[in-house]
C-alpha atoms as a PDB file:
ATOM      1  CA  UNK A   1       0.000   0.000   0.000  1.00  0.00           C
ATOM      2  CA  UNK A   2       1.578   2.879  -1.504  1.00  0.00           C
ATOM      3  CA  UNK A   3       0.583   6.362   0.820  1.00  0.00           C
ATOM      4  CA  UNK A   4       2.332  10.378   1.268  1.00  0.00           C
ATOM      5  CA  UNK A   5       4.483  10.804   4.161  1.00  0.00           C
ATOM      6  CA  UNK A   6       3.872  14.204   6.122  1.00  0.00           C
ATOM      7  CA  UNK A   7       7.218  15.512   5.224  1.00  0.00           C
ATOM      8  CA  UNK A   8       7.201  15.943   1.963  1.00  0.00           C
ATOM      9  CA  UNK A   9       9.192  13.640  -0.933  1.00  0.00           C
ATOM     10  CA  UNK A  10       8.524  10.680   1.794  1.00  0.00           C
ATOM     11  CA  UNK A  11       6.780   7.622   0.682  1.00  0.00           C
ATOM     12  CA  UNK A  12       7.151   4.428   1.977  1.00  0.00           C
ATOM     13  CA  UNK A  13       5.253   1.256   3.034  1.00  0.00           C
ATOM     14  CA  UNK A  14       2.862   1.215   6.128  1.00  0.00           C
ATOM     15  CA  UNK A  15       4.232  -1.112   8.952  1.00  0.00           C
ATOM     16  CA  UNK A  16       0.453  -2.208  10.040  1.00  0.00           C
ATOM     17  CA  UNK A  17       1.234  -4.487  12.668  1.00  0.00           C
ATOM     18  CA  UNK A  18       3.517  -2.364  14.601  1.00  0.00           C
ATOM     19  CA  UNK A  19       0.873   0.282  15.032  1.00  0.00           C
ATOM     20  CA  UNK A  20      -2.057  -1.848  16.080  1.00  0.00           C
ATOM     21  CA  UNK A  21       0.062  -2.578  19.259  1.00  0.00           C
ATOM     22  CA  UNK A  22      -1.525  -1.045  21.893  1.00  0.00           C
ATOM     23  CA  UNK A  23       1.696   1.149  22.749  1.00  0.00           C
ATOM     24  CA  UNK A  24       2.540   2.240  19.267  1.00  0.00           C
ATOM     25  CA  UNK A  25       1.874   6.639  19.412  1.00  0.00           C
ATOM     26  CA  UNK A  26       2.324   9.239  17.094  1.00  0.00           C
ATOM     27  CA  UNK A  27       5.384  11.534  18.066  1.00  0.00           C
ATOM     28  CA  UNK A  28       5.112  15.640  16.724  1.00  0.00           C
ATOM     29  CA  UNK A  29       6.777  15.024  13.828  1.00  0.00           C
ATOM     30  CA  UNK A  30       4.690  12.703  12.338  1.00  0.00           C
ATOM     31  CA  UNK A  31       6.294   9.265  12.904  1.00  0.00           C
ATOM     32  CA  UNK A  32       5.074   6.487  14.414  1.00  0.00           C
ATOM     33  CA  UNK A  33       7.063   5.146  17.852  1.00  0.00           C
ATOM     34  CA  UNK A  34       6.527   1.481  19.319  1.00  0.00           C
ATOM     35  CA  UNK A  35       8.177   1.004  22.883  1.00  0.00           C
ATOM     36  CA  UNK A  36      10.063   4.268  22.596  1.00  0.00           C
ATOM     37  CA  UNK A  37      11.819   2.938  19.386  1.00  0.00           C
ATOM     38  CA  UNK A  38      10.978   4.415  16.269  1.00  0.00           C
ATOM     39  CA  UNK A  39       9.097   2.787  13.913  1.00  0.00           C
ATOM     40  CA  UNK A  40      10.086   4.070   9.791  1.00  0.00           C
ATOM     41  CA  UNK A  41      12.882   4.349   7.913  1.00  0.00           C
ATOM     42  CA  UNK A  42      13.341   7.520   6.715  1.00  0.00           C
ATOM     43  CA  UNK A  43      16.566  10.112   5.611  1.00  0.00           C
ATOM     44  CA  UNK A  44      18.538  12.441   7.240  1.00  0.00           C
ATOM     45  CA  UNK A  45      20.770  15.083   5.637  1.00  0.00           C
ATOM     46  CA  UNK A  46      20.564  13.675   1.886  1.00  0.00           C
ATOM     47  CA  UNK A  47      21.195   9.340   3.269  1.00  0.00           C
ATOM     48  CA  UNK A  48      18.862   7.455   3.486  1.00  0.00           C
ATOM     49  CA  UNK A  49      18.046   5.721   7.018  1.00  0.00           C
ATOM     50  CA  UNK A  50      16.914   2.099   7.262  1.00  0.00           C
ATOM     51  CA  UNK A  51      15.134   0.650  10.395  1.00  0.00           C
ATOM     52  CA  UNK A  52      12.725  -1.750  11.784  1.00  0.00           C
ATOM     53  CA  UNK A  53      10.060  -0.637   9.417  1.00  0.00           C
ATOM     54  CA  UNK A  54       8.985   2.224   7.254  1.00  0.00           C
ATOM     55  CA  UNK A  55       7.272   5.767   8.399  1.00  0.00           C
ATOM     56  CA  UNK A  56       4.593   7.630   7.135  1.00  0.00           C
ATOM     57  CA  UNK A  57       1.614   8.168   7.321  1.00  0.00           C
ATOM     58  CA  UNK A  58      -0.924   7.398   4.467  1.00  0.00           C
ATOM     59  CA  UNK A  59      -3.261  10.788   3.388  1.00  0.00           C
ATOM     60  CA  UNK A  60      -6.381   9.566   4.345  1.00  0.00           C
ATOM     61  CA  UNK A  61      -4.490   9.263   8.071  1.00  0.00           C
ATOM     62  CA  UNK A  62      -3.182  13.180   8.298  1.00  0.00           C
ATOM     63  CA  UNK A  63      -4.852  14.852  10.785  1.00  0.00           C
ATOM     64  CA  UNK A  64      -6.584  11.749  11.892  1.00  0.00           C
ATOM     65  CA  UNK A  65      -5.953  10.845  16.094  1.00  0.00           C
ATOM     66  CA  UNK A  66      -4.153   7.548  17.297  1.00  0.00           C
ATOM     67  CA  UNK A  67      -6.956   5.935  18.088  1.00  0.00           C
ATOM     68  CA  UNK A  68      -8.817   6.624  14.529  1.00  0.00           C
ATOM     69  CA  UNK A  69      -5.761   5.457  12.660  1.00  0.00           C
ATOM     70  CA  UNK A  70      -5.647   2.480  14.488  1.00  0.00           C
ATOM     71  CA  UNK A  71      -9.189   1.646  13.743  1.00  0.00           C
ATOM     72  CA  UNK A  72      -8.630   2.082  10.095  1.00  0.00           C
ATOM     73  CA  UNK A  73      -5.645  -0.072  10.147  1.00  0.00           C
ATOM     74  CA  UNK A  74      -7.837  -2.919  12.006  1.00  0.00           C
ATOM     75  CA  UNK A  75     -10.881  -2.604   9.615  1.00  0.00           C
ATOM     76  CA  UNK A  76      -8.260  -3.070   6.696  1.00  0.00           C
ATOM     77  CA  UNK A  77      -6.989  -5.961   7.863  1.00  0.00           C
ATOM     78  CA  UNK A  78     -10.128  -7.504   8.849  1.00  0.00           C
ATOM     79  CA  UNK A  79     -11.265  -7.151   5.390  1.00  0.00           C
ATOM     80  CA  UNK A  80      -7.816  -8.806   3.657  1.00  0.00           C
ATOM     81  CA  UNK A  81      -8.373 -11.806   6.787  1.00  0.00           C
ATOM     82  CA  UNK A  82     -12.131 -12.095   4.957  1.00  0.00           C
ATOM     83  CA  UNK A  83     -10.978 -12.275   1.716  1.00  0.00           C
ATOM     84  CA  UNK A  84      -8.256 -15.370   2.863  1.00  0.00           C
ATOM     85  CA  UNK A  85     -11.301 -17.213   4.253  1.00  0.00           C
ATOM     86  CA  UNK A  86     -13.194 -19.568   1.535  1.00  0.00           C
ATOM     87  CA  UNK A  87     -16.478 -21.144   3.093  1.00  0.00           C
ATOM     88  CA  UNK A  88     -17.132 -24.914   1.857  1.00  0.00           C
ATOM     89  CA  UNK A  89     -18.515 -25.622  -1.822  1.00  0.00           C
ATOM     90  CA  UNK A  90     -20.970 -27.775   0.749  1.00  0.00           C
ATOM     91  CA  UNK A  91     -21.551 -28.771   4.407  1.00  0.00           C
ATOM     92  CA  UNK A  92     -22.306 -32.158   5.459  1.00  0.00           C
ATOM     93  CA  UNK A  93     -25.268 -31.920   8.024  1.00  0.00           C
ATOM     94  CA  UNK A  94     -24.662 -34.709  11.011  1.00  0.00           C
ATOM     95  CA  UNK A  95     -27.821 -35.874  12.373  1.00  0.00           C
ATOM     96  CA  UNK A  96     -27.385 -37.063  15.863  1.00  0.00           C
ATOM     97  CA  UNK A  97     -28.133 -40.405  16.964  1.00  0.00           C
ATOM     98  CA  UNK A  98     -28.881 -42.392  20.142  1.00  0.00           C
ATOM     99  CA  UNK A  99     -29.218 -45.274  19.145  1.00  0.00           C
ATOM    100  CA  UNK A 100     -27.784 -48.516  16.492  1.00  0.00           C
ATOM    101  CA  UNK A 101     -27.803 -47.527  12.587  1.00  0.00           C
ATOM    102  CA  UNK A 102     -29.143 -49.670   9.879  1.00  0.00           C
ATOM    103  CA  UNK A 103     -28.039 -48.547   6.461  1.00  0.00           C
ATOM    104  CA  UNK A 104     -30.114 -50.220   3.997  1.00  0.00           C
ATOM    105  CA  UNK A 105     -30.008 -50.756  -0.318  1.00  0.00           C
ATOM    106  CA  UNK A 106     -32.865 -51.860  -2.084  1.00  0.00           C
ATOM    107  CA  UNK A 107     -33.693 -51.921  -5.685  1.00  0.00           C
ATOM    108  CA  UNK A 108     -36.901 -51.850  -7.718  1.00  0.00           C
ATOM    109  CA  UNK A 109     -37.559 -52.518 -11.192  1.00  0.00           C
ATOM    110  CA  UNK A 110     -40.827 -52.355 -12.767  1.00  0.00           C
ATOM    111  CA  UNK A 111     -41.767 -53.923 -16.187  1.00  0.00           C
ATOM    112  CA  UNK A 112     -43.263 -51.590 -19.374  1.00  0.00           C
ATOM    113  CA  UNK A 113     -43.666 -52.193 -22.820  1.00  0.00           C
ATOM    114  CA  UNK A 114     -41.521 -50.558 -25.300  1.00  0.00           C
ATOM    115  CA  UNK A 115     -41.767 -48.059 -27.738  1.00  0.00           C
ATOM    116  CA  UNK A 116     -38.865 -47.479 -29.345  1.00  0.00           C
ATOM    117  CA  UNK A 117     -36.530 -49.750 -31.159  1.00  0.00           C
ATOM    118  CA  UNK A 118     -32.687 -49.041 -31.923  1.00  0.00           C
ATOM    119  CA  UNK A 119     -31.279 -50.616 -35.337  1.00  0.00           C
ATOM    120  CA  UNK A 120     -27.738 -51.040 -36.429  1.00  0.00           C
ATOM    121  CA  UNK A 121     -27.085 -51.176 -40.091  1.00  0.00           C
ATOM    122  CA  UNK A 122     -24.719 -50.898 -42.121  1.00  0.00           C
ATOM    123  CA  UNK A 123     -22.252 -51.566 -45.300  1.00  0.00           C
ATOM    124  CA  UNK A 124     -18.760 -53.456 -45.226  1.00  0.00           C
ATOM    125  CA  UNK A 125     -17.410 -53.342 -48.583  1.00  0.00           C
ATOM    126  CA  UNK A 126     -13.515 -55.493 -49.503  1.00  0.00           C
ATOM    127  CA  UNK A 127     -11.790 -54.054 -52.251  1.00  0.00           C
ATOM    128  CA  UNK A 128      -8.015 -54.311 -53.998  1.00  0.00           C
ATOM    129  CA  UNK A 129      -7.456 -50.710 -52.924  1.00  0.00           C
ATOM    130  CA  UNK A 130      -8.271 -47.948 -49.794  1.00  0.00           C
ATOM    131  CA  UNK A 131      -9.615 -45.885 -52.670  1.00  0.00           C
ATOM    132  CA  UNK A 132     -11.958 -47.866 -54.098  1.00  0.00           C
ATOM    133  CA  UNK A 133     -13.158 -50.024 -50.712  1.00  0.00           C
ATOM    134  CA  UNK A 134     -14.583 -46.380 -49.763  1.00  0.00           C
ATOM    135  CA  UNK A 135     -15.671 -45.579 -52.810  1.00  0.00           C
ATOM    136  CA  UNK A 136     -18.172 -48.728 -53.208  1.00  0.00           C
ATOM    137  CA  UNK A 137     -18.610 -48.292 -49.687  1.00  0.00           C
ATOM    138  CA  UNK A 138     -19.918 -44.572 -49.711  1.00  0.00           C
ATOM    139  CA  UNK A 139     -22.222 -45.860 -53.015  1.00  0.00           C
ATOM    140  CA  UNK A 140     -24.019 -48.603 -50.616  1.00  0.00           C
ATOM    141  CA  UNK A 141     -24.064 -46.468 -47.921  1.00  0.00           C
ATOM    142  CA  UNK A 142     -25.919 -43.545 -49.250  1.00  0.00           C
ATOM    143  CA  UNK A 143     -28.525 -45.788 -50.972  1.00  0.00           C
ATOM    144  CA  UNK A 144     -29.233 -47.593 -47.478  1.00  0.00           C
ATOM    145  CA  UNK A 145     -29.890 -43.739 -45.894  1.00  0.00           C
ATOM    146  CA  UNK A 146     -31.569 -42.603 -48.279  1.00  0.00           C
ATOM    147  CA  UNK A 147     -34.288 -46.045 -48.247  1.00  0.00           C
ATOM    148  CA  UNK A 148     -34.293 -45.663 -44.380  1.00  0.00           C
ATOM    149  CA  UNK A 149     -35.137 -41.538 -44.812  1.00  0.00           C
ATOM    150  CA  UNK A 150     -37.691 -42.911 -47.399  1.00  0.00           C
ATOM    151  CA  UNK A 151     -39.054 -44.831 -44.779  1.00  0.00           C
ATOM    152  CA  UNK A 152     -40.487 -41.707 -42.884  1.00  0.00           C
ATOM    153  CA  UNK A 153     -37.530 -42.026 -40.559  1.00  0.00           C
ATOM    154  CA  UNK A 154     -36.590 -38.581 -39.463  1.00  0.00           C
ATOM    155  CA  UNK A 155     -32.746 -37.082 -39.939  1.00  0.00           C
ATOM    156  CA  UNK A 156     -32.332 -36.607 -36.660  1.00  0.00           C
ATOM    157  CA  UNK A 157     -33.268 -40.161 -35.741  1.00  0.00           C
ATOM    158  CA  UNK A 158     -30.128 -41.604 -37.755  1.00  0.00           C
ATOM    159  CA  UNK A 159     -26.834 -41.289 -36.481  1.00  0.00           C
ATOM    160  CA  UNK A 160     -23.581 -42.825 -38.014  1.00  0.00           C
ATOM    161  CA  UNK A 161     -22.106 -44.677 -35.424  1.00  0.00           C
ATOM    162  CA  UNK A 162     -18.568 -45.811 -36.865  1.00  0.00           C
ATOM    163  CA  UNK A 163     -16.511 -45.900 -39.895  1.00  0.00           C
ATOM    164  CA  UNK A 164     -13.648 -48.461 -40.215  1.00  0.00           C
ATOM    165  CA  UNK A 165     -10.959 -48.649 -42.824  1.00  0.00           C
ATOM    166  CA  UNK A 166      -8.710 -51.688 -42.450  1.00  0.00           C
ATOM    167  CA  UNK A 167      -6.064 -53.837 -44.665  1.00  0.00           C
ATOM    168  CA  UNK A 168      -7.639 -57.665 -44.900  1.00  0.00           C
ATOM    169  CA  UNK A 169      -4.987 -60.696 -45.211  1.00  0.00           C
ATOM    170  CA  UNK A 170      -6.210 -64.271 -45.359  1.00  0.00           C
ATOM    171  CA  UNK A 171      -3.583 -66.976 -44.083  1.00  0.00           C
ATOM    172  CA  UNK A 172      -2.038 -69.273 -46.948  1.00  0.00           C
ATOM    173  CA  UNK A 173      -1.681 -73.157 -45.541  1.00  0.00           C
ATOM    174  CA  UNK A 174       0.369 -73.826 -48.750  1.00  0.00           C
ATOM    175  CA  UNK A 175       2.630 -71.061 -48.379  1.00  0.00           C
ATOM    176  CA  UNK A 176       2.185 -70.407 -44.581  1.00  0.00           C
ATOM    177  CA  UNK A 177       2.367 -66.795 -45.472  1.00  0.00           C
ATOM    178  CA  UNK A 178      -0.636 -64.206 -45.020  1.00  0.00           C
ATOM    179  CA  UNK A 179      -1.986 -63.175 -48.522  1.00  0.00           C
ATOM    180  CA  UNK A 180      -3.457 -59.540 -48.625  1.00  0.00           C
ATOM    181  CA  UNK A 181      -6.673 -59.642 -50.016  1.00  0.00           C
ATOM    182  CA  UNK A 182      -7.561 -55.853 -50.027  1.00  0.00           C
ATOM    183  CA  UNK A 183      -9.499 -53.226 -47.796  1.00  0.00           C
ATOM    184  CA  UNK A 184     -12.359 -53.696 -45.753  1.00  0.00           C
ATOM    185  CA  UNK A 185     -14.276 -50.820 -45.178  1.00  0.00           C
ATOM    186  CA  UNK A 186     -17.404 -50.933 -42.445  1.00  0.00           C
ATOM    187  CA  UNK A 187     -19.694 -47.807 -42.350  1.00  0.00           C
ATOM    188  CA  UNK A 188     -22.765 -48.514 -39.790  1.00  0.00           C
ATOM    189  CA  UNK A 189     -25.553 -46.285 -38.460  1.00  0.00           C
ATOM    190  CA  UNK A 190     -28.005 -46.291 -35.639  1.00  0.00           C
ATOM    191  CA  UNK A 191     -32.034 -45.671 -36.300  1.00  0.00           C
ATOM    192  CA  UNK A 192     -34.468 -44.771 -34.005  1.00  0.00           C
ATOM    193  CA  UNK A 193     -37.614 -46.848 -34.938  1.00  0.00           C
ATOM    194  CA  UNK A 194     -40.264 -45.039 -33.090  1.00  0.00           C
ATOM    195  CA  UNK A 195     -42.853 -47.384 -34.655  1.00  0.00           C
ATOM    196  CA  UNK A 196     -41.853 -50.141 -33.553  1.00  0.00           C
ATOM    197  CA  UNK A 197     -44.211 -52.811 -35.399  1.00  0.00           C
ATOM    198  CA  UNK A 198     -42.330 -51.574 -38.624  1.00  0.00           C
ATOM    199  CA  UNK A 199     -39.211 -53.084 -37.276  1.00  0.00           C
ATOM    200  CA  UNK A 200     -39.118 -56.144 -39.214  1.00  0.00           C
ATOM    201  CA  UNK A 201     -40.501 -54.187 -42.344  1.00  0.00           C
ATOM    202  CA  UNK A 202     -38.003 -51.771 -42.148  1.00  0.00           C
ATOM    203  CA  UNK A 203     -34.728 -54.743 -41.739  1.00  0.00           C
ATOM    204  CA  UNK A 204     -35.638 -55.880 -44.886  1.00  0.00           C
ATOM    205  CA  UNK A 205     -36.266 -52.867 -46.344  1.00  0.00           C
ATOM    206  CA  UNK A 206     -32.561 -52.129 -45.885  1.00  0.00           C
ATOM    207  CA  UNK A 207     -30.930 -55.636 -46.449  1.00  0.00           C
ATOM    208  CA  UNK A 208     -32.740 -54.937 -49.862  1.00  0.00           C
ATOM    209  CA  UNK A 209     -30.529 -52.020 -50.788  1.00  0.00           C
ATOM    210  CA  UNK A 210     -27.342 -53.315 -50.118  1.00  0.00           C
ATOM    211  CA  UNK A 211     -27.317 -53.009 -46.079  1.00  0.00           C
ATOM    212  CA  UNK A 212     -25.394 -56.510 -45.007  1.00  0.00           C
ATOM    213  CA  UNK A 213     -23.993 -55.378 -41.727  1.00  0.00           C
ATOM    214  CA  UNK A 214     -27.301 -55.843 -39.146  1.00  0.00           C
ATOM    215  CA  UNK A 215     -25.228 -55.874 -35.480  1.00  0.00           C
ATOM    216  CA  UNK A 216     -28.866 -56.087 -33.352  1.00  0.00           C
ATOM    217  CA  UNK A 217     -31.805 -54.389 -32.005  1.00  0.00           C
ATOM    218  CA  UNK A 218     -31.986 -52.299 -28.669  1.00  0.00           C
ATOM    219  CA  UNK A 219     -35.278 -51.598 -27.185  1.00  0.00           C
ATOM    220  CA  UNK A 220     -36.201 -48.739 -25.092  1.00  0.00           C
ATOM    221  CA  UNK A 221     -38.978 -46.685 -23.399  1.00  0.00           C
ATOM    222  CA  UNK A 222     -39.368 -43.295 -23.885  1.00  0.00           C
ATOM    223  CA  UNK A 223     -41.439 -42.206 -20.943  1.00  0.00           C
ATOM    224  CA  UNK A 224     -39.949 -44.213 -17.808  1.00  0.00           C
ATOM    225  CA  UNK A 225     -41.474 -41.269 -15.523  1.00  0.00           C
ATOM    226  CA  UNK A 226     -44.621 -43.151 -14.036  1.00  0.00           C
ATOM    227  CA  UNK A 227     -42.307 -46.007 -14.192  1.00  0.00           C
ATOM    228  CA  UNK A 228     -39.727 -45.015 -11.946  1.00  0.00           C
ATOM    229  CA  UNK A 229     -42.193 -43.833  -9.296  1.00  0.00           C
ATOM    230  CA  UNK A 230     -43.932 -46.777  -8.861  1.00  0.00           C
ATOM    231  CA  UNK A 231     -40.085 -48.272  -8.256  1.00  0.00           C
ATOM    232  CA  UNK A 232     -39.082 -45.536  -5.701  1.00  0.00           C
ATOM    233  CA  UNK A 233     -42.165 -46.207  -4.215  1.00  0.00           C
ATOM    234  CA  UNK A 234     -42.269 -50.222  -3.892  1.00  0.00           C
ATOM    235  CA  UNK A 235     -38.534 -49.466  -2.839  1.00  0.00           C
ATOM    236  CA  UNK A 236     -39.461 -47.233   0.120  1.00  0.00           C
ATOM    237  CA  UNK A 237     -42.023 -49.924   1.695  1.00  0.00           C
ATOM    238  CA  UNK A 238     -39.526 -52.720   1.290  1.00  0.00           C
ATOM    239  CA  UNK A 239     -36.491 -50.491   2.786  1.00  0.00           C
ATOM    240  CA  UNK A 240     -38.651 -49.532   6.127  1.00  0.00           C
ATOM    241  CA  UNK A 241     -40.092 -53.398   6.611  1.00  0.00           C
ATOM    242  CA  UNK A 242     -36.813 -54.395   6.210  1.00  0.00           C
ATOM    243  CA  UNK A 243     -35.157 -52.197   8.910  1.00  0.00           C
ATOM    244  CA  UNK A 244     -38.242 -52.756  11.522  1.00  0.00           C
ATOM    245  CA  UNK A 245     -37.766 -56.783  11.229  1.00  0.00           C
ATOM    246  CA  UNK A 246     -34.074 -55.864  12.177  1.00  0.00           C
ATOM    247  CA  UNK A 247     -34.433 -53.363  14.679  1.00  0.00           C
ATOM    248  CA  UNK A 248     -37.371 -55.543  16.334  1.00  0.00           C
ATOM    249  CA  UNK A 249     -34.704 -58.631  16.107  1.00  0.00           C
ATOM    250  CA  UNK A 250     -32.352 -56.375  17.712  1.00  0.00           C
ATOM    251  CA  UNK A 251     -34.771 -55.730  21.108  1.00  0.00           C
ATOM    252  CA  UNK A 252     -35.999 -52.351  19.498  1.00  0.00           C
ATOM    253  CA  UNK A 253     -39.418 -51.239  18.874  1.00  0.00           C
ATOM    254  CA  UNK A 254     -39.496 -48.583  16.333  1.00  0.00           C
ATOM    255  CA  UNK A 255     -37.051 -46.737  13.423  1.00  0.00           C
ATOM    256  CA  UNK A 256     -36.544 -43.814  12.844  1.00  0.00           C
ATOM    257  CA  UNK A 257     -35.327 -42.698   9.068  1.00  0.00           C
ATOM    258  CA  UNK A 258     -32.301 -40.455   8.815  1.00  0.00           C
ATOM    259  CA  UNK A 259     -30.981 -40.640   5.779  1.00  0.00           C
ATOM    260  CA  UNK A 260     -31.956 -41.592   2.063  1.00  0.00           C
ATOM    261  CA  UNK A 261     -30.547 -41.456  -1.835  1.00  0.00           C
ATOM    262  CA  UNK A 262     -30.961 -43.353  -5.053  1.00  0.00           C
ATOM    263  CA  UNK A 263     -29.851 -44.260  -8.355  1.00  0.00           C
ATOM    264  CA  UNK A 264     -32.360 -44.412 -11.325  1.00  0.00           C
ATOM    265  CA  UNK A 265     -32.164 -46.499 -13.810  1.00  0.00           C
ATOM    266  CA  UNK A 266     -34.243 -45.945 -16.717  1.00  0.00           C
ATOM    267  CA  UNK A 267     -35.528 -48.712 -19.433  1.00  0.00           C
ATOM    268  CA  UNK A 268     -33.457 -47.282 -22.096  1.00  0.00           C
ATOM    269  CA  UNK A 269     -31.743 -48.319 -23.949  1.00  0.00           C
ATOM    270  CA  UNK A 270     -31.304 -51.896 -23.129  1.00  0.00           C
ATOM    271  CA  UNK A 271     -28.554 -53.745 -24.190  1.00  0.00           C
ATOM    272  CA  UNK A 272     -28.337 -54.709 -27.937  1.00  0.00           C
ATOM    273  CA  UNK A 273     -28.796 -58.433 -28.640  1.00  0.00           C
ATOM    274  CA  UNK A 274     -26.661 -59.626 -31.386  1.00  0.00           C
ATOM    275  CA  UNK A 275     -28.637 -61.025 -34.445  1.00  0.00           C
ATOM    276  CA  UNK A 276     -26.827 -61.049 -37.525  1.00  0.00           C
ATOM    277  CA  UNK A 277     -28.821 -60.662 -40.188  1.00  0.00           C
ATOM    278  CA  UNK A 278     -27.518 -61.860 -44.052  1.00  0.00           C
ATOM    279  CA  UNK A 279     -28.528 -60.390 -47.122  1.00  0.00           C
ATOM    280  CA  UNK A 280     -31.049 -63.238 -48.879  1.00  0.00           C
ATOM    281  CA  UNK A 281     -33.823 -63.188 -51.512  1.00  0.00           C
ATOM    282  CA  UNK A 282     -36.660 -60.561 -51.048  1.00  0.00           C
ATOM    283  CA  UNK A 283     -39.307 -62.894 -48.837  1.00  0.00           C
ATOM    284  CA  UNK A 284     -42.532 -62.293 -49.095  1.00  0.00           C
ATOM    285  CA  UNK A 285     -43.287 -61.812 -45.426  1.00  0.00           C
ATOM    286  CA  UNK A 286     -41.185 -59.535 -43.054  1.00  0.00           C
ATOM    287  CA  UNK A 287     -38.353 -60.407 -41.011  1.00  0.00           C
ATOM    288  CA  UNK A 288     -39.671 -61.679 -37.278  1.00  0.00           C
ATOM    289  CA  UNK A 289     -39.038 -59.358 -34.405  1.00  0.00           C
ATOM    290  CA  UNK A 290     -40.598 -59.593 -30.598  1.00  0.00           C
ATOM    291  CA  UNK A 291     -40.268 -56.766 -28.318  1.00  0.00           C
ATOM    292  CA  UNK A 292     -40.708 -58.234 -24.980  1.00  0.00           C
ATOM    293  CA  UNK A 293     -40.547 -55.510 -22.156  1.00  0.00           C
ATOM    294  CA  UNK A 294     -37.721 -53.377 -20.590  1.00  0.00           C
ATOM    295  CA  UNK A 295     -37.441 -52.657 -17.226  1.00  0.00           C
ATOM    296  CA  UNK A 296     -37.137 -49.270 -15.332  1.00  0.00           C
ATOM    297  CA  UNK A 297     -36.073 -49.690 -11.894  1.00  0.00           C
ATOM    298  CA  UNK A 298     -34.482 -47.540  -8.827  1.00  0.00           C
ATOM    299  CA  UNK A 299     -31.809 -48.354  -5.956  1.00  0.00           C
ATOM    300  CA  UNK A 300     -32.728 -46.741  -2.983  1.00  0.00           C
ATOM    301  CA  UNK A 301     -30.323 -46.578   0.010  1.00  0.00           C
ATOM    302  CA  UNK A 302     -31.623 -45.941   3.307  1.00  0.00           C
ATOM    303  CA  UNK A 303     -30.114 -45.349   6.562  1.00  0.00           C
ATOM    304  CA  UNK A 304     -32.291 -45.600  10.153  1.00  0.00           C
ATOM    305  CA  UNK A 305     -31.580 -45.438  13.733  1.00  0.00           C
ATOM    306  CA  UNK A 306     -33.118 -48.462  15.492  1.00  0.00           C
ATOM    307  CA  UNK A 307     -35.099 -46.631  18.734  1.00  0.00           C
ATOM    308  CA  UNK A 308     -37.459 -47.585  21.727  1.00  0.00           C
END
């Protein structure tokens, strides 16, 4: 903290924690004294002076009394001690307890239909060259979107989930050696079938257009909401008949809940089941597809304090 001496052509630094002593005074000339030493550094006849600390002091302090320059110096430093102090991002709340805790998981699932269905398709293509795998490749690919946009499938329902580009070698029991055979390119996307009793339909539909790279189907609910609650809910009366049979085992006659969180987890999407589909002779009835049910469930961990 730069300030203006009294005498003129004086600056210096304020020694703050001399002069909050109790015993530090301002002598007539303007300088601060602590324990009849004096507190400053200052210069005499042209030389500069060094001592315990630096003298002066600061403008908003002339013609202000001990006591009121004191004051200021203790309100300043207050404020820098606030500033130092960070209060926690969060505070963990302690409930006290008298008696044995019983900490508790229990999970929930409840079974819905689906409405949604997740295809992967796709294109692998071998060629002699990188050049040309990608090339045939990008030919197959864009007739399979643009069958699946025919479809009524919207844009923002199909989403290209890998591209591959790899050298292919076959192994040669005659020669023992591995004989390149070209480039494989794989180019697959993911479609959101939100009718889902066009699912078969809509397989064939693209295994007809040159899509021969059918990893599975993933099915999903879209509105778990209803779902979930019924979960939490089953969850909660399970949790607290569970703790009372252990508390009563225990000699107790009553719980008392202190704690509780959860995980969802939501029926979607659930996990793809591989079946490989190969490209065959249009059939005249669709490809065979059974939805089943998903589940949407919830973990819900408890804690209680067994009590009389």
């Amino acid at each position: 903290m730069q300030v203006q001496p009294v005498a003129a052509g004086r600056i210096a630094e304020q020694p703050a924690p001399a002069l909050l002593q109790t015993d530090a005074f301002e002598a007539e000339d303007g300088w601060f004294r602590h324990d009849g030493r004096e507190v400053g550094a200052g210069r005499a006849a042209g030389k500069e002076r060094l001592r315990s600390a630096e003298r002066y002091p600061p403008r908003a302090m002339i013609g202000a009394s001990q006591s009121e320059i004191i004051a200021m110096l203790r309100y300043a430093l207050a404020l820098s001690a606030t500033a130092l102090v960070t209060a926690p991002a969060g505070a963990e709340v302690r409930i006290e307890t008298n008696g044995p805790v019983i900490a508790l998981g229990v999970t929930q699932t409840v079974s819905l239909d689906p409405d949604i269905a997740n295809l992967g398709a796709g294109v692998t293509t071998l060629a002699p060259t990188a050049v040309e795998a990608m090339r045939q490749n990008a030919a197959s690919m864009n007739r399979v979107i643009d069958r699946i946009e025919a479809l009524g499938i919207d844009e923002d329902d199909i989403q290209t989930s890998g591209i591959s580009l790899n050298p292919e070698y076959q192994y040669n029991q005659q020669t023992s050696q591995q004989d390149f055979r070209g480039y494989r390119v794989t180019n697959r996307v993911m479609v959101k079938l939100r009718d889902i009793d066009k699912t078969g339909e809509v397989l064939d539909a693209l295994v007809s257009v040159g899509a021969n790279d059918i990893g599975g189907i993933g099915w999903e609910a879209e509105d778990t909401d209803a779902a979930v609650e019924q979960a939490r809910q089953a969850a909660m009366r399970t949790g607290r008949e569970r703790a009372l049979n252990y508390a009563r085992a225990a000699g107790y006659s009553d719980i008392r809940l202190l704690e509780i969180s959860e995980n969802v987890s939501p029926g979607r999407p659930m996990p793809y089941q591989d079946a490989p589909i190969v490209a065959t002779a249009a059939r005249a009835e669709s490809t065979p597809v059974r939805p089943g049910q998903v589940q949407a469930g919830v973990t819900v961990n408890l804690t209680w304090e067994m009590v009389q």
